[in-house]
C-alpha atoms as a PDB file:
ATOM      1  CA  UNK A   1       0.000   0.000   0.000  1.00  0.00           C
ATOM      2  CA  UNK A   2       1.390   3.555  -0.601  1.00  0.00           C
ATOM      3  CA  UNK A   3       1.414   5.778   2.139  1.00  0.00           C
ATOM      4  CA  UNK A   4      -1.350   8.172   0.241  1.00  0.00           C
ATOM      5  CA  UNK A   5      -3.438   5.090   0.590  1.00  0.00           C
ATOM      6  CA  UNK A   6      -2.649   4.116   3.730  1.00  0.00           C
ATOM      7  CA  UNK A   7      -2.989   7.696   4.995  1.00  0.00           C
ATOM      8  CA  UNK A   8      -6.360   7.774   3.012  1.00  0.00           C
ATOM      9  CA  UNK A   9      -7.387   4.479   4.756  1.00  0.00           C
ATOM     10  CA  UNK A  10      -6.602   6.027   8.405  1.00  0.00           C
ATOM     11  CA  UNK A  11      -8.607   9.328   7.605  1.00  0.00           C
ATOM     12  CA  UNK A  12     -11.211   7.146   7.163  1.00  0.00           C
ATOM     13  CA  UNK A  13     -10.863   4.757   9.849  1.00  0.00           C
ATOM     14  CA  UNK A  14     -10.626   7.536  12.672  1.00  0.00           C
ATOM     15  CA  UNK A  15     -13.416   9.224  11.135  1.00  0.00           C
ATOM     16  CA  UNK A  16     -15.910   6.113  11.224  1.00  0.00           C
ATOM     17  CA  UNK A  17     -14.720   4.982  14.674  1.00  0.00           C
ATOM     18  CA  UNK A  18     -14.500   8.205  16.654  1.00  0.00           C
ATOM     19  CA  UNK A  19     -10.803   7.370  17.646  1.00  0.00           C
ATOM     20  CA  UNK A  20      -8.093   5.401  16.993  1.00  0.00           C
ATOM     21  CA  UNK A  21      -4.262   4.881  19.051  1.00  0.00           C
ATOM     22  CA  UNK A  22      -1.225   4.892  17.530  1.00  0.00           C
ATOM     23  CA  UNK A  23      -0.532   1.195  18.150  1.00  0.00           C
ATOM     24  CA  UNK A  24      -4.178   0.247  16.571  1.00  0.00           C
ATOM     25  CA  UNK A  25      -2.994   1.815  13.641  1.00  0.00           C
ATOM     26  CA  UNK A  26       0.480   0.148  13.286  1.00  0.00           C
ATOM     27  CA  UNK A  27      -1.224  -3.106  13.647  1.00  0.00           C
ATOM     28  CA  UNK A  28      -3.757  -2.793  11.320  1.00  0.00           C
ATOM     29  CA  UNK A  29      -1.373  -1.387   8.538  1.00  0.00           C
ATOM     30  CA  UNK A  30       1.411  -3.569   9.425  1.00  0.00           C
ATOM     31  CA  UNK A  31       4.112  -0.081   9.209  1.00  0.00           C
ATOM     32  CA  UNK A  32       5.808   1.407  12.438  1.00  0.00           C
ATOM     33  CA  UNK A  33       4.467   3.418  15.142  1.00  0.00           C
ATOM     34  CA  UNK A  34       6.879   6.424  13.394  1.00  0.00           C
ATOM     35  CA  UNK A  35       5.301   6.031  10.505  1.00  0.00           C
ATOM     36  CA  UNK A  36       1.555   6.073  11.993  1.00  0.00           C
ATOM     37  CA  UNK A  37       2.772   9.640  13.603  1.00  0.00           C
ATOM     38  CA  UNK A  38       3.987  10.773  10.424  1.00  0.00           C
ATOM     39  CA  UNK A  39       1.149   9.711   8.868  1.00  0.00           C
ATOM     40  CA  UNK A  40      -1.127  11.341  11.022  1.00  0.00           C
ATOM     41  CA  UNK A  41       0.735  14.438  11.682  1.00  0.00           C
ATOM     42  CA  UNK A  42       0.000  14.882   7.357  1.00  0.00           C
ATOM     43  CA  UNK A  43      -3.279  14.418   8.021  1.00  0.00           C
ATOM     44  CA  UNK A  44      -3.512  16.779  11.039  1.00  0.00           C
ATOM     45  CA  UNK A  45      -1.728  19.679   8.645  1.00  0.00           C
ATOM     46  CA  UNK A  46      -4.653  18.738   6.103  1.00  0.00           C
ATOM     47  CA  UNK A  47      -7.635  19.357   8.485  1.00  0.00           C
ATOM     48  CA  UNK A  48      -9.006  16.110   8.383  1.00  0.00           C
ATOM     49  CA  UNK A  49      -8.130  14.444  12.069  1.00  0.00           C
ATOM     50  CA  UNK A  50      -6.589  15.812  15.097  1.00  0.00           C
ATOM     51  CA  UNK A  51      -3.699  14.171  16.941  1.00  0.00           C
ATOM     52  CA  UNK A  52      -4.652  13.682  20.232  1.00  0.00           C
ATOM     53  CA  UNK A  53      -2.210  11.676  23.380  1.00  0.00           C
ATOM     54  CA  UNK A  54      -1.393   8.075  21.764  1.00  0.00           C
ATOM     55  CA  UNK A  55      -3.442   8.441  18.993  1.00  0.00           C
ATOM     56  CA  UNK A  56      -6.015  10.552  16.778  1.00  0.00           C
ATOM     57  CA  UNK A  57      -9.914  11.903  16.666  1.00  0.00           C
ATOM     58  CA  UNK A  58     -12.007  13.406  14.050  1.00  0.00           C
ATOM     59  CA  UNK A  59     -11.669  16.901  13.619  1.00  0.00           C
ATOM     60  CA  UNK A  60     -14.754  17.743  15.105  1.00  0.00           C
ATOM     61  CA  UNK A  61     -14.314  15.391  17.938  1.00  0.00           C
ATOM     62  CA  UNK A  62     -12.491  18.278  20.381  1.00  0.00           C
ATOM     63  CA  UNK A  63     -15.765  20.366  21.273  1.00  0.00           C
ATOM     64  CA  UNK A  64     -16.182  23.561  22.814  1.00  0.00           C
ATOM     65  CA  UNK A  65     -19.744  23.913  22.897  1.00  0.00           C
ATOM     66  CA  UNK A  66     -22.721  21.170  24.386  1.00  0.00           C
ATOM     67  CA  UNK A  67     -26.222  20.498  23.149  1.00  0.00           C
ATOM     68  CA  UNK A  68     -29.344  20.943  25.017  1.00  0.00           C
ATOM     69  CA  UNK A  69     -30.798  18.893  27.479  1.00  0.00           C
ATOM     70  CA  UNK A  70     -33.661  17.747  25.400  1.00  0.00           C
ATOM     71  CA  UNK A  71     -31.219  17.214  22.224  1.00  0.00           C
ATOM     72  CA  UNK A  72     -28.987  14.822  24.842  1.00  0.00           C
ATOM     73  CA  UNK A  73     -31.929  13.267  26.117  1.00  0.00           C
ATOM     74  CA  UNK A  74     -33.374  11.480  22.780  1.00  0.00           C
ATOM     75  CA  UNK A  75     -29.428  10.312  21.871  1.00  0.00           C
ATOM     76  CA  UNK A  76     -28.426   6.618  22.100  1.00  0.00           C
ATOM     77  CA  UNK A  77     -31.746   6.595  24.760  1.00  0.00           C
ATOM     78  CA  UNK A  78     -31.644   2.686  24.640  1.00  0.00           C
ATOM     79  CA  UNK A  79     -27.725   2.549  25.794  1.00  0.00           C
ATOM     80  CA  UNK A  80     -28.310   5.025  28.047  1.00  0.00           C
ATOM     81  CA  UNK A  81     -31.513   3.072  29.957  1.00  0.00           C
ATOM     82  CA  UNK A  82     -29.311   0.078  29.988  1.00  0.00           C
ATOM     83  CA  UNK A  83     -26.485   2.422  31.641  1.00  0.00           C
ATOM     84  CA  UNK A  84     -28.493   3.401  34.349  1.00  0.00           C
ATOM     85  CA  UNK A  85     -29.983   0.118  35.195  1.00  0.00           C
ATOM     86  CA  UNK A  86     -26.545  -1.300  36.065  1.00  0.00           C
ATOM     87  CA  UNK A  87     -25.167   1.842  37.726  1.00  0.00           C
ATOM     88  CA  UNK A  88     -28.222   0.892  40.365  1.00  0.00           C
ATOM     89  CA  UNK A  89     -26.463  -2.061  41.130  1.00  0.00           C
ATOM     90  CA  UNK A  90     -23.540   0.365  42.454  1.00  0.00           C
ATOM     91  CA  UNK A  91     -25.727   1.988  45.297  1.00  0.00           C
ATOM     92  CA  UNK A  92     -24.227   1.296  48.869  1.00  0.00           C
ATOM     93  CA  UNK A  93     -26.259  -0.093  51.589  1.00  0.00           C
ATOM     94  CA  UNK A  94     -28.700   1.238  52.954  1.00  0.00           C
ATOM     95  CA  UNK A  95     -27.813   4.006  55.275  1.00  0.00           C
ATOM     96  CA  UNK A  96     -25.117   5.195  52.734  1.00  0.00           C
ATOM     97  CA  UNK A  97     -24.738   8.103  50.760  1.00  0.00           C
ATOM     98  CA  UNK A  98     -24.786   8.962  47.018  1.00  0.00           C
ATOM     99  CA  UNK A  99     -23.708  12.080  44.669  1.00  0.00           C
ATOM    100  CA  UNK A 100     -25.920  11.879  41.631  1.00  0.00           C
ATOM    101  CA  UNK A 101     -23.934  14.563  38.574  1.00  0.00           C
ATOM    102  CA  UNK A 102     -26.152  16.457  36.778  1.00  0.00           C
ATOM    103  CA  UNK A 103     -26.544  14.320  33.205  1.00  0.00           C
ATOM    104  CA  UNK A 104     -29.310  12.557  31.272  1.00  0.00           C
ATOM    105  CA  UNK A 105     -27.515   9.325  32.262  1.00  0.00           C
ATOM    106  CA  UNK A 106     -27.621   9.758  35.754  1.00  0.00           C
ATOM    107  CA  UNK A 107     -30.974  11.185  35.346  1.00  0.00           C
ATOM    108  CA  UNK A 108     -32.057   7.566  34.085  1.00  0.00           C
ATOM    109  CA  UNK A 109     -30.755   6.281  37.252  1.00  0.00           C
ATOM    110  CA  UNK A 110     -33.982   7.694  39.184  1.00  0.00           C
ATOM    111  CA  UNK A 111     -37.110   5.900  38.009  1.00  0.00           C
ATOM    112  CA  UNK A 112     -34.377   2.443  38.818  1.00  0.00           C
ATOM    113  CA  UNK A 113     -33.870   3.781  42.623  1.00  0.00           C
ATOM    114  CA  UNK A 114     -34.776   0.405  44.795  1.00  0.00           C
ATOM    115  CA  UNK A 115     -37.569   1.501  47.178  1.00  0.00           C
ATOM    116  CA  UNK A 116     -36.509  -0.241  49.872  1.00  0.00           C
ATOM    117  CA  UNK A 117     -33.112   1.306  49.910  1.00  0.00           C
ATOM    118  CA  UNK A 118     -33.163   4.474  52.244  1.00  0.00           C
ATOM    119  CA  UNK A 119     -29.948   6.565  51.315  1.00  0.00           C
ATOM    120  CA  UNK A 120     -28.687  10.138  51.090  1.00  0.00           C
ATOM    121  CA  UNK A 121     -28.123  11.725  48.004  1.00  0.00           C
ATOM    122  CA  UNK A 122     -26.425  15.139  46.833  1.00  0.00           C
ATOM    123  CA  UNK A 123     -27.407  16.134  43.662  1.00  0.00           C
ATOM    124  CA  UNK A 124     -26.659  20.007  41.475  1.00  0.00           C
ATOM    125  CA  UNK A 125     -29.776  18.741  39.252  1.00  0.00           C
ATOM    126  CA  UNK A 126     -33.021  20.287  39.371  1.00  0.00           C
ATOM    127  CA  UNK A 127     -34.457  17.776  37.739  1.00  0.00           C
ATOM    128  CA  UNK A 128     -33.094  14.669  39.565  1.00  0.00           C
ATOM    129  CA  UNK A 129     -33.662  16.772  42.362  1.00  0.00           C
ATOM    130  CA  UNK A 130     -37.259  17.290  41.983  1.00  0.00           C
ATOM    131  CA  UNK A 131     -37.905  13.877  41.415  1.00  0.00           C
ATOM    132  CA  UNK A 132     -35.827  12.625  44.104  1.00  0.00           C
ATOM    133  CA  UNK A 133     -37.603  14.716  46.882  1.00  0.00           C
ATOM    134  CA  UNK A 134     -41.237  12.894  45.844  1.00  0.00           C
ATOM    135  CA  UNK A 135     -39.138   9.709  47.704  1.00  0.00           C
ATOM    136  CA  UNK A 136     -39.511   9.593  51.601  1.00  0.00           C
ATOM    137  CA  UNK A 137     -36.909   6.949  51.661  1.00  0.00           C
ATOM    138  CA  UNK A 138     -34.395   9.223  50.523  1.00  0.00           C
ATOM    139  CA  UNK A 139     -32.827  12.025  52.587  1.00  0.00           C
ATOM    140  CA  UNK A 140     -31.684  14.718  49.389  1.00  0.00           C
ATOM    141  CA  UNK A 141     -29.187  17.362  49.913  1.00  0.00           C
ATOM    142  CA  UNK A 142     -29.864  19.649  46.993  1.00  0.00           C
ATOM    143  CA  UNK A 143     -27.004  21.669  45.745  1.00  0.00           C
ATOM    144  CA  UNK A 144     -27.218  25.776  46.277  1.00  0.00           C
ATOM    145  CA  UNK A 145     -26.155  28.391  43.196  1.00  0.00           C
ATOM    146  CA  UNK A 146     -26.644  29.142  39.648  1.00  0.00           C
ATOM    147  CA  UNK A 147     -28.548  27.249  37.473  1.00  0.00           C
ATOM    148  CA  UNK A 148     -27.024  26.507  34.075  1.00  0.00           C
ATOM    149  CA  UNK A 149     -30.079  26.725  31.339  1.00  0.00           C
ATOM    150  CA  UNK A 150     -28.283  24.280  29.100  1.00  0.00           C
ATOM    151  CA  UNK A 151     -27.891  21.459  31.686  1.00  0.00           C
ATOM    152  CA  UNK A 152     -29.944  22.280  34.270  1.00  0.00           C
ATOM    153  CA  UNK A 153     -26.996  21.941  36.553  1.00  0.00           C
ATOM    154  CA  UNK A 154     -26.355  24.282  39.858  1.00  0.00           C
ATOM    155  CA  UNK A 155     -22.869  25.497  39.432  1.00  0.00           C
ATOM    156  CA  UNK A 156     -20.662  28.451  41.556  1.00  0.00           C
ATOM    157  CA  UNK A 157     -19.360  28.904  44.564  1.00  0.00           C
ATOM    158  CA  UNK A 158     -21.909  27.983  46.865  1.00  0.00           C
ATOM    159  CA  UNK A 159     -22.223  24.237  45.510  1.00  0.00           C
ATOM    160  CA  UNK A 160     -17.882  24.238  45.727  1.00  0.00           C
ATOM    161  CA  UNK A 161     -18.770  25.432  49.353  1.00  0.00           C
ATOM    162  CA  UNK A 162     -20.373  22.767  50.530  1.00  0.00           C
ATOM    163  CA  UNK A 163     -19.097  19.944  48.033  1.00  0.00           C
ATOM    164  CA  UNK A 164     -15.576  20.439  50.010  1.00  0.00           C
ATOM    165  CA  UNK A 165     -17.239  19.374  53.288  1.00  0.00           C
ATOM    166  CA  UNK A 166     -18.892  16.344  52.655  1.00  0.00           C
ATOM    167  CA  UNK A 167     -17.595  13.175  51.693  1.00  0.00           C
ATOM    168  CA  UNK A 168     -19.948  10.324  50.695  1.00  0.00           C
ATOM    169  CA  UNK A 169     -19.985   6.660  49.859  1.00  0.00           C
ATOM    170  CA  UNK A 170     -20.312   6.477  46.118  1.00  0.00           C
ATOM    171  CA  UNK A 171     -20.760   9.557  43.272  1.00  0.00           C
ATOM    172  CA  UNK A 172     -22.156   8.669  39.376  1.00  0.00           C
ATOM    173  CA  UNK A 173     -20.550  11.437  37.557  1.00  0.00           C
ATOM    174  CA  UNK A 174     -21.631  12.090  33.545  1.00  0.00           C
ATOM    175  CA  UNK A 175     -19.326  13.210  31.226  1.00  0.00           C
ATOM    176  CA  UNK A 176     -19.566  14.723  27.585  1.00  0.00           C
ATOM    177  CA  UNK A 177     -15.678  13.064  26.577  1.00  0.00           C
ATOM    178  CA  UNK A 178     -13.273  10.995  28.035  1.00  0.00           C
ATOM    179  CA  UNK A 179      -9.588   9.682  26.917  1.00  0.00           C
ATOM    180  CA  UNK A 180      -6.537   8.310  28.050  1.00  0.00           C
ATOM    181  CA  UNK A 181      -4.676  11.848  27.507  1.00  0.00           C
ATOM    182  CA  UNK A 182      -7.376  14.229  28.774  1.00  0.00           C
ATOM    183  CA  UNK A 183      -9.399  12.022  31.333  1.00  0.00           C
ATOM    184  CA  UNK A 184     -13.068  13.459  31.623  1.00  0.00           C
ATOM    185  CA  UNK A 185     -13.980  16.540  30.160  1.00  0.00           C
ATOM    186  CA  UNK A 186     -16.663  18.791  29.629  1.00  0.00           C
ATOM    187  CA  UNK A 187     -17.304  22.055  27.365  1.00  0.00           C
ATOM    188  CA  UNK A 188     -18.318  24.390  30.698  1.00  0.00           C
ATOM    189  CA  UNK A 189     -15.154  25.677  33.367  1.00  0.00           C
ATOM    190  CA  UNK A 190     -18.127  26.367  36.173  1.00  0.00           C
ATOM    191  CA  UNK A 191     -19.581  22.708  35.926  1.00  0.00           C
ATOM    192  CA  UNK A 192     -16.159  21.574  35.658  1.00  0.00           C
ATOM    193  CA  UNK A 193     -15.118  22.949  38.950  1.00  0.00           C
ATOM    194  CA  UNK A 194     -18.512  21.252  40.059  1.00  0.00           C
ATOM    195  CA  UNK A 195     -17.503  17.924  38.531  1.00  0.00           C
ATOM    196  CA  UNK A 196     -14.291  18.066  40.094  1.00  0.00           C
ATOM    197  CA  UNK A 197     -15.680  18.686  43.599  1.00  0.00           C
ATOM    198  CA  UNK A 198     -18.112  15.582  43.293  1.00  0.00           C
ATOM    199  CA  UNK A 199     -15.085  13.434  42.432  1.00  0.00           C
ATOM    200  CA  UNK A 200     -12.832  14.351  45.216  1.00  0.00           C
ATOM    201  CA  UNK A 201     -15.545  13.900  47.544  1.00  0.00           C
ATOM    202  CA  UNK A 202     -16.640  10.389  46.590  1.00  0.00           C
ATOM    203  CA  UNK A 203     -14.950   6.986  48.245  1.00  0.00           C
ATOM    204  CA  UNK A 204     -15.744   5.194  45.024  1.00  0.00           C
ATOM    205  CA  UNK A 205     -16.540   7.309  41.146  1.00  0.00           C
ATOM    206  CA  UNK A 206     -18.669   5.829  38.858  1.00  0.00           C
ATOM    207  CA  UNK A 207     -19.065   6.789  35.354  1.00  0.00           C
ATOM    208  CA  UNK A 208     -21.634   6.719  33.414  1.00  0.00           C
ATOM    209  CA  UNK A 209     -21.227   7.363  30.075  1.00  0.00           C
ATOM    210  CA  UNK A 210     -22.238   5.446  26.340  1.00  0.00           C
ATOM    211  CA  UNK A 211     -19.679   4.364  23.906  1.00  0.00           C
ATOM    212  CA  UNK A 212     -19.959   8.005  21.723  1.00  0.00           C
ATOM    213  CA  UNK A 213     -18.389   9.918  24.829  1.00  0.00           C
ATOM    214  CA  UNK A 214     -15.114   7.525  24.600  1.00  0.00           C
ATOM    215  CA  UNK A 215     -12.566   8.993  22.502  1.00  0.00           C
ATOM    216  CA  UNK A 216     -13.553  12.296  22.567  1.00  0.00           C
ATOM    217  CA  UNK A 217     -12.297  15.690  24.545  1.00  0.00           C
ATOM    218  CA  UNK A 218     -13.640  18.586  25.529  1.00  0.00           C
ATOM    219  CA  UNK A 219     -12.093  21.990  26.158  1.00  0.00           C
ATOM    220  CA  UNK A 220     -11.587  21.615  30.150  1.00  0.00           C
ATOM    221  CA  UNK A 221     -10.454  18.328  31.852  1.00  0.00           C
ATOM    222  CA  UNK A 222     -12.402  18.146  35.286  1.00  0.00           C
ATOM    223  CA  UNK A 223     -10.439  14.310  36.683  1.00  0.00           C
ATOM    224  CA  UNK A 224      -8.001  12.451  35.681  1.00  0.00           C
ATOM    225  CA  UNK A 225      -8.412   8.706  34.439  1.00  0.00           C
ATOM    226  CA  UNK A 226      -6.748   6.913  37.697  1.00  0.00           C
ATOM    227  CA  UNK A 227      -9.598   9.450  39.814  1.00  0.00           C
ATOM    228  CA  UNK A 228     -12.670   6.960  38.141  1.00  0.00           C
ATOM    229  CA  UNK A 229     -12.990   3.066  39.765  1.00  0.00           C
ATOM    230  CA  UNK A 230     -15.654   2.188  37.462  1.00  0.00           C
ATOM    231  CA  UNK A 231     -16.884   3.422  33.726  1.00  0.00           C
ATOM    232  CA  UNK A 232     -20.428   1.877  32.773  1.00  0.00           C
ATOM    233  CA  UNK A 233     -21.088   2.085  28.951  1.00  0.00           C
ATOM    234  CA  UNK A 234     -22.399   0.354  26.157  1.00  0.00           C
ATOM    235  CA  UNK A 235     -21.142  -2.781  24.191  1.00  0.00           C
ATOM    236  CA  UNK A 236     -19.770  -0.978  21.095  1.00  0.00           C
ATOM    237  CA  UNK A 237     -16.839   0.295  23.095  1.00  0.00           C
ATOM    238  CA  UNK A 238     -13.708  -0.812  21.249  1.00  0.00           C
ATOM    239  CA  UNK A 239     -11.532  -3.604  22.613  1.00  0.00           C
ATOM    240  CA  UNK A 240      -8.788  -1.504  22.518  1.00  0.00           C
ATOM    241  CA  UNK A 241     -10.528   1.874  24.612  1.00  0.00           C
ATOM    242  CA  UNK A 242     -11.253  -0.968  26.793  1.00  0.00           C
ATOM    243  CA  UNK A 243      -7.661  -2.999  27.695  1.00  0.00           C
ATOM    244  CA  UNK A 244      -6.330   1.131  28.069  1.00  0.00           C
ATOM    245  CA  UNK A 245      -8.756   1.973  30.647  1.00  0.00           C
ATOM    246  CA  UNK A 246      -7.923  -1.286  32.065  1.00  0.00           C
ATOM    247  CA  UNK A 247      -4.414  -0.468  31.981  1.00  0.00           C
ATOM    248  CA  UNK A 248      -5.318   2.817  34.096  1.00  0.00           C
ATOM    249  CA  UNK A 249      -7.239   0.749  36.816  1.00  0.00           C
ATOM    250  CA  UNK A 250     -10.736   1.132  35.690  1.00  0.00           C
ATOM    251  CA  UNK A 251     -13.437  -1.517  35.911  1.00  0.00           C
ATOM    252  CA  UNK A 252     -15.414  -1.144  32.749  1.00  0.00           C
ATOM    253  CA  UNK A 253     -18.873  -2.711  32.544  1.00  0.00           C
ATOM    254  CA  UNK A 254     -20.551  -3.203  29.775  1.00  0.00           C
ATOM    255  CA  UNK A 255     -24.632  -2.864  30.305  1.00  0.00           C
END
């Protein structure tokens, strides 16, 4: 194969499956991991991918801005029902205590709440939150500050405030990207910070996230990949994104 072919073939390949690593590449073309680079770094100069740590994305796979909540809501809807089914099976005892990130995926997680399973939970969601205050076995702890109209997420000081005091059993954070080389990452620096603070004040962080969020990176990183225990997405995550987050010490279930 010549290398315009090759680097032809590659465009294509990243393009169809979101992202591809370095190594993946030199397999699958049989060339070196020096040529892969070189071959990628053409196509970078060309606009059609973007080089991102160990490997490459489609160009329009580093995003600074998010769609609505309702736009979020109707994609990969199946996947993300299965998602939150399983994550259930994550909820401590009862007695415990439970972050629940703002996120149509965690959002999913409600109607699956066990009734018989009395728990805390923290959420900066309206709507989780409304629904989660109609329970009288659960004891909520609703999040104080600005309201984000896109995500319907509290964000600001006041959530940071009290975020930094608690610490709780178990936290299902959402994410719009995550990679090896820029862990999980979302468009927004305010629900970043937000993101952040859940994470460092869970015992045990569980993603929730389908298969189209692997891969990808947003503007602002919010935790690195050895910060997550457990990533819950759907079956048409590649075997590859899958042995690398094993490699980083993250359980990943497929629902």
């Amino acid at each position: 194969m010549y290398a315009e072919e090759r680097q032809q073939a590659i465009g294509t390949m990243v393009s169809q499956r979101g992202r591809m690593s370095v190594a993946a590449l030199s397999e699958t073309f049989g060339v070196t991991t020096e040529t892969v680079r070189r071959d990628l770094a053409f196509l970078e100069r060309i606009g059609q991918i973007r080089r991102v740590h160990g490997g490459a994305v489609p160009t329009g796979s580093l995003h600074v801005t998010e769609p609505g909540m309702a736009e979020r809501d109707q994609t990969r809807a199946q996947q993300k029902d299965r998602i939150a089914r399983c994550a259930v099976t994550y909820l401590p005892p009862t007695g415990g205590s439970v972050i629940f990130d703002a996120g149509t995926t965690t959002g999913r997680m409600i109607p699956e709440l066990p009734t018989e399973n009395d728990f805390t939970a923290v959420t900066n969601s309206v709507p989780i939150g409304a629904r989660l205050a109609s329970m009288n076995s659960i004891s909520l702890i609703l999040l104080g500050g600005r309201v984000r109209g896109v995500t319907q997420a509290v964000v600001g000081e006041d959530a940071l405030r009290l975020l930094s005091t608690l610490r709780v059993d178990v936290a299902f954070i959402g994410t719009n990207a995550i990679s090896v080389g820029h862990g999980l990452s979302t468009p927004d620096s305010e629900e970043a910070a937000v993101k952040r603070a859940m994470v460092k004040a869970a015992n045990h962080v569980v993603v929730v996230a389908d298969s189209t969020k692997v891969g990808r990176e947003h503007l602002i990183s919010f935790a690195p990949l050895d910060s997550i225990d457990v990533l819950i997405t759907d079956e048409e995550i590649s075997p590859s994104d899958t042995s690398e987050f094993h490699d980083h010490g993250i359980e990943v279930v497929i629902a």
